[in-house]
Protein backbone atom coordinates (compact mmCIF):
# COMPACT_ATOMS: atom_id res chain seq x y z
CA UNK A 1 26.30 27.85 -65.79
CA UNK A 2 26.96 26.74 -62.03
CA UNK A 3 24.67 28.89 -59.59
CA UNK A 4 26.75 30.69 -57.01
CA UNK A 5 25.58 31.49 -53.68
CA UNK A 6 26.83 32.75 -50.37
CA UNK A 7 25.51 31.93 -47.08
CA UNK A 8 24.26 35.58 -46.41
CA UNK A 9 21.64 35.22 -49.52
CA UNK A 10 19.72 31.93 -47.96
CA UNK A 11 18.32 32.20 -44.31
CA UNK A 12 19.34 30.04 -41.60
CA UNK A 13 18.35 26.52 -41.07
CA UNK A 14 19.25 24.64 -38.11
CA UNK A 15 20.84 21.07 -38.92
CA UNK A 16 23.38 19.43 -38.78
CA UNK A 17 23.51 16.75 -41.26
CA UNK A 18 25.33 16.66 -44.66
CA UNK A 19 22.28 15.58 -46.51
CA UNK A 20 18.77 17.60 -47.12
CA UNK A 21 15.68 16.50 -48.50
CA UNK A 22 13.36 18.95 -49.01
CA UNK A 23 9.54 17.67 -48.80
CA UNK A 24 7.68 14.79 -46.97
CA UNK A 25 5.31 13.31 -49.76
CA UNK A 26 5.85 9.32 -50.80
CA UNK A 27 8.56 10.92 -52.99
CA UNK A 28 10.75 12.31 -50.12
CA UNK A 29 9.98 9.32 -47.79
CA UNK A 30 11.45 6.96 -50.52
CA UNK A 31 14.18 9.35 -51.27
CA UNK A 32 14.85 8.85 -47.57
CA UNK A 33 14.23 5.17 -47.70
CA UNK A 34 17.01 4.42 -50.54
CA UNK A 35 19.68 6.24 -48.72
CA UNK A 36 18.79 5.00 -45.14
CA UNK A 37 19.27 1.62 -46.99
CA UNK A 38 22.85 2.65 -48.01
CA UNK A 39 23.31 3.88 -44.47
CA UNK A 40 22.67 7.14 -44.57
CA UNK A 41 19.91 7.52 -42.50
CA UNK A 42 21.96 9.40 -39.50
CA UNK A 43 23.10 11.84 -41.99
CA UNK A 44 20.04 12.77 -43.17
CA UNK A 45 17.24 15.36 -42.03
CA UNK A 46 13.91 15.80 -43.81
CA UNK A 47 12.26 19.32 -43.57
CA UNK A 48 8.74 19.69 -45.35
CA UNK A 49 5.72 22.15 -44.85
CA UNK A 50 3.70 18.85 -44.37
CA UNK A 51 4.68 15.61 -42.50
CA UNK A 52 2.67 12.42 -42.49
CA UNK A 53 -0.67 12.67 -40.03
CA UNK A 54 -1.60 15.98 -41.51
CA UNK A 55 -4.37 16.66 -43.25
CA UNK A 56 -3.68 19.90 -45.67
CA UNK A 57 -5.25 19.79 -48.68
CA UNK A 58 -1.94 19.96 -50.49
CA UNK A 59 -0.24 17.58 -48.57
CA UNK A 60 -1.03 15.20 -51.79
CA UNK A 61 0.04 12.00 -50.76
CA UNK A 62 -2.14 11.49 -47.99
CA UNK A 63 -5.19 11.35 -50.80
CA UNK A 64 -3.94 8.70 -52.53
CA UNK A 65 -5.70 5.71 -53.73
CA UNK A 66 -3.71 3.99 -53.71
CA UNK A 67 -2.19 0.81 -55.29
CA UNK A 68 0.12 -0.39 -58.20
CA UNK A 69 -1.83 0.18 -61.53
CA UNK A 70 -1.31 0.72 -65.23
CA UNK A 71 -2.13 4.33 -64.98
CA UNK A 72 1.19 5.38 -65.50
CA UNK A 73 2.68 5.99 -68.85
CA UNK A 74 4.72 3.82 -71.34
CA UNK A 75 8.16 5.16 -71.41
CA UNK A 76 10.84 3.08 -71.12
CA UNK A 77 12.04 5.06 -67.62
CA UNK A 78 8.45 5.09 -66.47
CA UNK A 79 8.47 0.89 -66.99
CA UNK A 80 11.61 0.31 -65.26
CA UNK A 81 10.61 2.46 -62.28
CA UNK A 82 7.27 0.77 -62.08
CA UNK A 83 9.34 -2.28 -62.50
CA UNK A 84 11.25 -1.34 -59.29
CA UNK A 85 8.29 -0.16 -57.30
CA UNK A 86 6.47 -3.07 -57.87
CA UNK A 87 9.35 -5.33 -56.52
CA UNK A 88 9.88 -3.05 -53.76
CA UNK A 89 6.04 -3.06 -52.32
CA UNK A 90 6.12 -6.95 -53.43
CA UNK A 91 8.99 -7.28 -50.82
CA UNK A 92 7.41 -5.23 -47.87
CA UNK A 93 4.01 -6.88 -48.19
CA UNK A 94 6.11 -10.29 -47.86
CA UNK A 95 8.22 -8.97 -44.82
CA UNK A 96 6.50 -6.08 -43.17
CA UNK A 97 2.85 -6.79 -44.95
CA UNK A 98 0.73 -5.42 -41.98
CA UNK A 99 2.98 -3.41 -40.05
CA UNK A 100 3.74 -1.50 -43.54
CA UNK A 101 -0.03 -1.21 -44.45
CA UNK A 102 0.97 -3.25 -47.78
CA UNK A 103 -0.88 -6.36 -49.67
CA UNK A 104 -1.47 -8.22 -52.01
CA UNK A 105 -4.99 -7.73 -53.40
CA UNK A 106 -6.70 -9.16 -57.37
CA UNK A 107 -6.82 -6.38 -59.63
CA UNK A 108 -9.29 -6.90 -63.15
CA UNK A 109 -7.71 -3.48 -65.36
CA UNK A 110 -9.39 -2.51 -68.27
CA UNK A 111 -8.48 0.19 -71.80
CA UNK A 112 -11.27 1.28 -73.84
CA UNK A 113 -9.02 1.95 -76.41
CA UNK A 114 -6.45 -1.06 -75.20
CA UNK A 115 -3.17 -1.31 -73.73
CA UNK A 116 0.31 -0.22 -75.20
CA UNK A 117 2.19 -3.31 -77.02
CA UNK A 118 5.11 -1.92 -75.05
CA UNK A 119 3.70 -1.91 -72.17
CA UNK A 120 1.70 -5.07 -71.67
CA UNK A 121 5.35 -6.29 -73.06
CA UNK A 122 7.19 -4.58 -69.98
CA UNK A 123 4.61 -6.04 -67.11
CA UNK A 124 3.57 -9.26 -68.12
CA UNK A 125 6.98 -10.83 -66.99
CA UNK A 126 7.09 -9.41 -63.44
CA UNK A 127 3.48 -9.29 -62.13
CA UNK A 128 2.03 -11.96 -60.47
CA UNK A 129 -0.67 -14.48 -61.78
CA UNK A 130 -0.91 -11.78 -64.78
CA UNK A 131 -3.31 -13.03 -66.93
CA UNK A 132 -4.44 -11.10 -70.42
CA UNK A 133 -8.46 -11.50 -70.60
CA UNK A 134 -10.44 -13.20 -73.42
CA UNK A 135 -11.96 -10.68 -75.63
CA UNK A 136 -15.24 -12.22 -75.17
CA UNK A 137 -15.52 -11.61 -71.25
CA UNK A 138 -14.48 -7.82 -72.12
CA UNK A 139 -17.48 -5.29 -70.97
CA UNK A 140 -18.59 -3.42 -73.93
CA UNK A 141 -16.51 -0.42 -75.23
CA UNK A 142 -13.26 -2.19 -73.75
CA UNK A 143 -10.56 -3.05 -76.17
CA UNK A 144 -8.24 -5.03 -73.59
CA UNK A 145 -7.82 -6.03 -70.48
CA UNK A 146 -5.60 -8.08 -67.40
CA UNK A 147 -6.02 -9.28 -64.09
CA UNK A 148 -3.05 -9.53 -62.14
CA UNK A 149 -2.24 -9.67 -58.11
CA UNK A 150 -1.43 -5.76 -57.44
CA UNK A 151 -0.16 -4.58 -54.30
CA UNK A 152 -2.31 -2.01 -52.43
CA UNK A 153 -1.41 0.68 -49.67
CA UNK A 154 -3.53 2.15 -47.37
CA UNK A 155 -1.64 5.71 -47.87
CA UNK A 156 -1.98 7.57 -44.42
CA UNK A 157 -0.92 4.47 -42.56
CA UNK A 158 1.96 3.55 -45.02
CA UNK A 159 3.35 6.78 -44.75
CA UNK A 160 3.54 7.23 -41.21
CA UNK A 161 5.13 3.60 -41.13
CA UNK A 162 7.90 5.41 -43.49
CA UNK A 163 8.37 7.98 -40.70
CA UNK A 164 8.79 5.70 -37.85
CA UNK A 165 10.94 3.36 -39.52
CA UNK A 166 13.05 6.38 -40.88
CA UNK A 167 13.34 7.86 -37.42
CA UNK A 168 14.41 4.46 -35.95
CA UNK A 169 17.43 4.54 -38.66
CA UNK A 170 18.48 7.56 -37.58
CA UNK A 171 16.77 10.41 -40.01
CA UNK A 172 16.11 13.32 -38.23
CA UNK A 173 11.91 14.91 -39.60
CA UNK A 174 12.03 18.99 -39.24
CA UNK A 175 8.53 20.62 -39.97
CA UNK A 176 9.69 24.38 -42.02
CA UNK A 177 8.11 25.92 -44.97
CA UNK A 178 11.15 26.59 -47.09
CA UNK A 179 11.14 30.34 -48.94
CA UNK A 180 14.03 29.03 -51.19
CA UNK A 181 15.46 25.67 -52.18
CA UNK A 182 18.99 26.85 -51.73
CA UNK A 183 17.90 27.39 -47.92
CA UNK A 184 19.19 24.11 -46.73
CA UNK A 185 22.63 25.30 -48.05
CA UNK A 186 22.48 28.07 -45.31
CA UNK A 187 24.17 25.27 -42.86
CA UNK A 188 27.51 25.02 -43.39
CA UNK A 189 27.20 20.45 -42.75
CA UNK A 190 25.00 20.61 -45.70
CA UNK A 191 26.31 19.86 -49.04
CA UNK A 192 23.38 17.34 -50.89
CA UNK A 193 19.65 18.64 -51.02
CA UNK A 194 16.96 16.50 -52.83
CA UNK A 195 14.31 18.68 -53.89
CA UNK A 196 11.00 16.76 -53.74
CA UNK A 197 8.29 19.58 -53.58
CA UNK A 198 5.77 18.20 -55.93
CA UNK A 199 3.33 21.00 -57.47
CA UNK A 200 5.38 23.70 -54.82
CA UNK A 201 8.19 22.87 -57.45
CA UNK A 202 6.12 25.47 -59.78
CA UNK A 203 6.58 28.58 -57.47
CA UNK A 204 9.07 27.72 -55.49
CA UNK A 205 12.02 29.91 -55.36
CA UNK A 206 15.36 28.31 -57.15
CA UNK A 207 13.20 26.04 -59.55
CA UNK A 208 9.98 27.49 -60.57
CA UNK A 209 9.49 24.77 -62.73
CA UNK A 210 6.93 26.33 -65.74
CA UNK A 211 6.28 22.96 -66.63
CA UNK A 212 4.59 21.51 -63.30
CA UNK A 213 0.91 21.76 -63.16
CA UNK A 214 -1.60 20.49 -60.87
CA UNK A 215 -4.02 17.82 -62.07
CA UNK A 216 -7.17 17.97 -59.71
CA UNK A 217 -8.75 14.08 -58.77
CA UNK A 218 -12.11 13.38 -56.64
CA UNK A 219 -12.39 10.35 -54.87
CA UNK A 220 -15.51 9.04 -52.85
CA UNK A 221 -14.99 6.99 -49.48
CA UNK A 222 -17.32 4.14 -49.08
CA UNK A 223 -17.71 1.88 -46.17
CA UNK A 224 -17.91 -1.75 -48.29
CA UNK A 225 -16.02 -4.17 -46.34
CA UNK A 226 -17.26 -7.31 -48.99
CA UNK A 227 -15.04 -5.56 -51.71
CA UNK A 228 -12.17 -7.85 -51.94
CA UNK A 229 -10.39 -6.62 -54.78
CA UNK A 230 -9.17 -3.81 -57.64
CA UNK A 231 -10.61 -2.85 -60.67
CA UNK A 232 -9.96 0.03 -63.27
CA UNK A 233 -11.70 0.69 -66.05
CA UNK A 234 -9.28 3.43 -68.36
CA UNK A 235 -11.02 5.36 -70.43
CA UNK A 236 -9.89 7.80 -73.21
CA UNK A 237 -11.19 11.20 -70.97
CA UNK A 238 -12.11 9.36 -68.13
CA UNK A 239 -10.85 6.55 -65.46
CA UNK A 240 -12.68 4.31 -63.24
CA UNK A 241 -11.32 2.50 -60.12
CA UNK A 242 -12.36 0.47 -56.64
CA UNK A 243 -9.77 0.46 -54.68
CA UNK A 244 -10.39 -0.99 -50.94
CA UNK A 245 -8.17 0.04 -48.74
CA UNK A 246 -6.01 -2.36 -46.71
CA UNK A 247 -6.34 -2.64 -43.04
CA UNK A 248 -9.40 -0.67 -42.42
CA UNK A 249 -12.32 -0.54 -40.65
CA UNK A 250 -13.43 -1.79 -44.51
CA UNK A 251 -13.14 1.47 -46.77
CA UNK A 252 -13.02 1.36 -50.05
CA UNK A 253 -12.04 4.29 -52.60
CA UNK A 254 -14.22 4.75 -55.73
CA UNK A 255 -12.83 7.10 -57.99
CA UNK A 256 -11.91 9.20 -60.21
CA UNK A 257 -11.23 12.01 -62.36
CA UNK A 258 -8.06 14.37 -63.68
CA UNK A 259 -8.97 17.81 -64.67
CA UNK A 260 -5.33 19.07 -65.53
CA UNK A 261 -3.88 22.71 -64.67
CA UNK A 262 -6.75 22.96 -61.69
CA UNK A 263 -5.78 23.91 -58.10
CA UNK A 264 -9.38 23.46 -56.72
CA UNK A 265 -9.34 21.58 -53.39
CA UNK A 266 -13.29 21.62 -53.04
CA UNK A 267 -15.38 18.25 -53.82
CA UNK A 268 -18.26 18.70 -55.72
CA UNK A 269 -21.79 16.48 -55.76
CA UNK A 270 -22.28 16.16 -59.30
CA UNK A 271 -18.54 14.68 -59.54
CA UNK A 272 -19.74 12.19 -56.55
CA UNK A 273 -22.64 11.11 -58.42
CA UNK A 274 -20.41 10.26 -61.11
CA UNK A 275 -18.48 8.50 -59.77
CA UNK A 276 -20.60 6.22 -57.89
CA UNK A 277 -22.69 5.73 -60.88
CA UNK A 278 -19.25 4.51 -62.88
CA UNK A 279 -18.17 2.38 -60.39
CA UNK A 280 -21.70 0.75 -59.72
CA UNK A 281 -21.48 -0.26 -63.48
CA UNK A 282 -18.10 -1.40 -63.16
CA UNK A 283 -17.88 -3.20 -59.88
CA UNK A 284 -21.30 -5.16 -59.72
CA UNK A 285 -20.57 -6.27 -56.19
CA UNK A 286 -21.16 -2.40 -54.79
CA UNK A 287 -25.02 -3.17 -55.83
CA UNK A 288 -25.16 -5.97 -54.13
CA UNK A 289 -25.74 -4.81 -50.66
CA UNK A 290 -25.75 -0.81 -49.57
CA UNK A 291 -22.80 1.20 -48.90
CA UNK A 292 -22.35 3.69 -46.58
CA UNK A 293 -20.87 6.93 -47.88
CA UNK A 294 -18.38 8.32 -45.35
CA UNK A 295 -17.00 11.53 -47.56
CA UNK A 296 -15.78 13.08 -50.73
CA UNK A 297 -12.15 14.38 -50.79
CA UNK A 298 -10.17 16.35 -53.87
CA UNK A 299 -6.57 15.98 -54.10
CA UNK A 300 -3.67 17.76 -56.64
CA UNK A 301 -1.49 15.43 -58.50
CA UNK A 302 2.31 16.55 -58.92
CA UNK A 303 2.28 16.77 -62.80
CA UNK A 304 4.73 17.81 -65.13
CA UNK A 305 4.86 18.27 -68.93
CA UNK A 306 7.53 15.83 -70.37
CA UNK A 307 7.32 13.92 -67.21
CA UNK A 308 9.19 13.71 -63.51
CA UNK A 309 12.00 15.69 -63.66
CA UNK A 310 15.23 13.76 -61.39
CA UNK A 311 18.26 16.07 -62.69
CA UNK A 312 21.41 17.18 -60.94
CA UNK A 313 22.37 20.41 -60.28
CA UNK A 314 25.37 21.82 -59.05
CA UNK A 315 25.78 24.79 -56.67
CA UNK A 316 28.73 27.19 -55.34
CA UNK A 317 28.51 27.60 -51.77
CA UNK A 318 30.92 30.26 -50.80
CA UNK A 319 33.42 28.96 -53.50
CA UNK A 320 32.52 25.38 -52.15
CA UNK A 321 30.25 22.84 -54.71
CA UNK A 322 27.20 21.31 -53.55
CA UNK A 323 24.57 19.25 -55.32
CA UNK A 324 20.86 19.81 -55.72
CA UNK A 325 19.04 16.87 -56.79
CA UNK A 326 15.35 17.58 -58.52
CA UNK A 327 13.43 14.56 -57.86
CA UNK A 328 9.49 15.85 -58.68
CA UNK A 329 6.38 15.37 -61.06
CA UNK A 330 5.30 11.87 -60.56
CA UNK A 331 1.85 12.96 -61.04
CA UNK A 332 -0.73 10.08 -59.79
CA UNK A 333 2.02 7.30 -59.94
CA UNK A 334 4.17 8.44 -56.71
CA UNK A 335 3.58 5.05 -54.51
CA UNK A 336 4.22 2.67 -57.32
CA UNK A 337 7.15 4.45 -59.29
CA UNK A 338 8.85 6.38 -55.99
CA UNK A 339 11.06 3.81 -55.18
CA UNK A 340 12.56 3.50 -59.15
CA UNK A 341 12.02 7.41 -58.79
CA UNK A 342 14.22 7.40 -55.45
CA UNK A 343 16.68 5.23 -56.70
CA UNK A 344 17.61 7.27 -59.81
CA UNK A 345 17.95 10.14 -58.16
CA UNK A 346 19.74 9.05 -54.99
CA UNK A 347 22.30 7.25 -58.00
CA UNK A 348 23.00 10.95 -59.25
CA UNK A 349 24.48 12.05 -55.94
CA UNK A 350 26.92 9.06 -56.05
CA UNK A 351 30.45 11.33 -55.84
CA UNK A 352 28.71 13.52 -53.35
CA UNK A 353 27.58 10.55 -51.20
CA UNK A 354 31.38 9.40 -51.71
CA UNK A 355 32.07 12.62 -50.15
CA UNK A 356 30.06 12.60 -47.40
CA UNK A 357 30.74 8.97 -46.38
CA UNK A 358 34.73 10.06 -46.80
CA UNK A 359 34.29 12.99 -43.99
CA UNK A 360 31.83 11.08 -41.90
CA UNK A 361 33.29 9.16 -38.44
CA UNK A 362 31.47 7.01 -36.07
CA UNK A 363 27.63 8.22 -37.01
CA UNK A 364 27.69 5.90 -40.14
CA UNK A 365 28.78 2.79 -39.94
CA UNK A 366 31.17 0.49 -42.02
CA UNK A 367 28.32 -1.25 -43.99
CA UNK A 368 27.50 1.59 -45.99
CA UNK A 369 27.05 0.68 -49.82
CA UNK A 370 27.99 3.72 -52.51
């Protein structure tokens, strides 16, 4: 059944652009990013409770590691997106490395209990200099393991790149905390929403998604600027990773831990002692000289049982259809899969872009690709 509404039942939002996305995480930055690159950008307006240089705890993007990794899962949707992300960070490190806060770093990943035959199928044709490792130079309890060249992203930076460069193609940034998701529908201009509102997709009004859960991760910032590269240890209750973040004053990330269905944004000194004592073990180099600890921070991944959730969704505005795009639940893989993520989802608004770019004049130009 199509949901009806009427302008009366949502409150006013000023804007006048024809497209909406709601939330300004990695996932509604690339959102924004795959339509600005179909020339879009003018037409759009992000509005989000959080915008990049903020430092809420539930602002989860900003507490990312972050860097492309085999932590996600082994579906075939969840491969092709990684597939896509990959080639799309591969191509701004290239172009835009520095000014993007995106490189090229090693990466040594290992699976105590050893990688899907799927999986190490679906990666070992696209990533670079991707090696599988001898069984003999496996640290005990690990089944497999890779190296590859990953591509890492110092997080607050990159996302405040994704601002700027939006802004400078013409998307418009609104900071509102939404009470409903048909609230961008209260403007008569707007007729496509994208709502990507991570773990607020739970509660929030017009999805209360039952299946989204937060899954609470510690990290531990270190100061250990002779850390040169990745490494992950997966474990079957448990992961391990050094992540050093590009373009720092030499910070590196130690993490981790997932405790599913917790909301807790408090980091706890037992859970730092853990994971410096993994991450000692695992990267020998942190023993090698001492490291400064500069802070322990706890973030909420977007989870979801089943997976992300990118669905359309039709709505009657005043007898008038619009579309509501879910795009949400990435969990801990939003920087390597948003772009696939984005791309999907911005593909399921393809009449209603039609639309849009039908009625639209002078503000988008003729090089606009449906």
């Amino acid at each position: 059944m199509v949901p009806t509404i009427v302008t009366q039942e949502v409150e006013s939002l000023a804007t006048n652009s024809s497209i909406v996305i709601v939330g300004a995480g990695i996932i509604g930055l690339d959102v924004a990013f795959a339509l600005s690159e179909r020339g879009f950008g003018p037409s759009t307006t992000v509005i989000a409770e959080y915008l990049p240089g903020d430092t809420a705890p539930l602002y989860t993007s900003l507490w990312a590691g972050c860097n492309y990794s085999g932590v996600s899962g082994s579906s075939e949707d969840q491969l092709r997106r990684d597939r896509m992300g990959y080639s799309h960070l591969a191509k701004l490190a290239a172009e835009k490395g520095h000014e993007a806060y995106v490189v090229r770093t090693p990466s040594i990943e290992f699976w105590d209990e050893g990688i899907p035959g799927n999986k190490l199928d679906g990666i070992r044709d696209y990533l670079e200099d991707f090696v599988v490792l001898p069984t003999e130079s496996l640290p005990d309890g690990v089944k497999s393991g890779i190296s590859f060249t990953t591509l890492t992203i110092n997080a607050p930076k990159h996302l405040e790149y994704l601002v700027q460069s939006l802004k400078n193609l013409g998307v418009t940034f609104v900071r509102q905390k939404l009470s409903h998701i048909h609230t961008p529908f209260g403007s008569k201009e707007t007729k496509l929403v994208f709502n990507c509102t991570g773990n607020a997709s739970q509660q929030l009004p017009g999805v209360g998604d039952s299946q989204c859960y937060p899954t609470r991760g510690q990290v531990v910032h270190v100061k250990a600027p002779h850390i040169k590269y990745n490494i992950m240890r997966h474990g079957k209750d448990y992961f391990t990773h050094v992540i050093p973040r590009p373009m720092s004053d030499g910070t590196v990330i130690l993490g981790g831990s997932r405790h599913p269905a917790n909301s807790d944004t408090n980091a706890y000194s037992d859970e730092t002692e853990s994971i410096l004592a993994r991450t000692r073990q695992l990267c020998k180099e942190l023993d090698q000289q001492p490291v400064e600890v500069l802070g322990a921070f706890a973030g909420l991944r977007p989870s979801r049982q089943g997976g992300p959730r990118i669905e359309r969704e039709e709505i009657i505005v005043n007898d008038v259809k619009r579309l509501l795009i879910h795009n949400y639940g990435a969990d801990g893989t939003g920087f390597q899969a948003g772009y696939g993520m984005a791309t999907d989802a911005v593909n399921k608004a393809q009449d209603m872009l039609s639309e849009i770019l039908s009625t639209s004049s002078s503000n988008i130009g003729d090089h606009m690709k449906v």
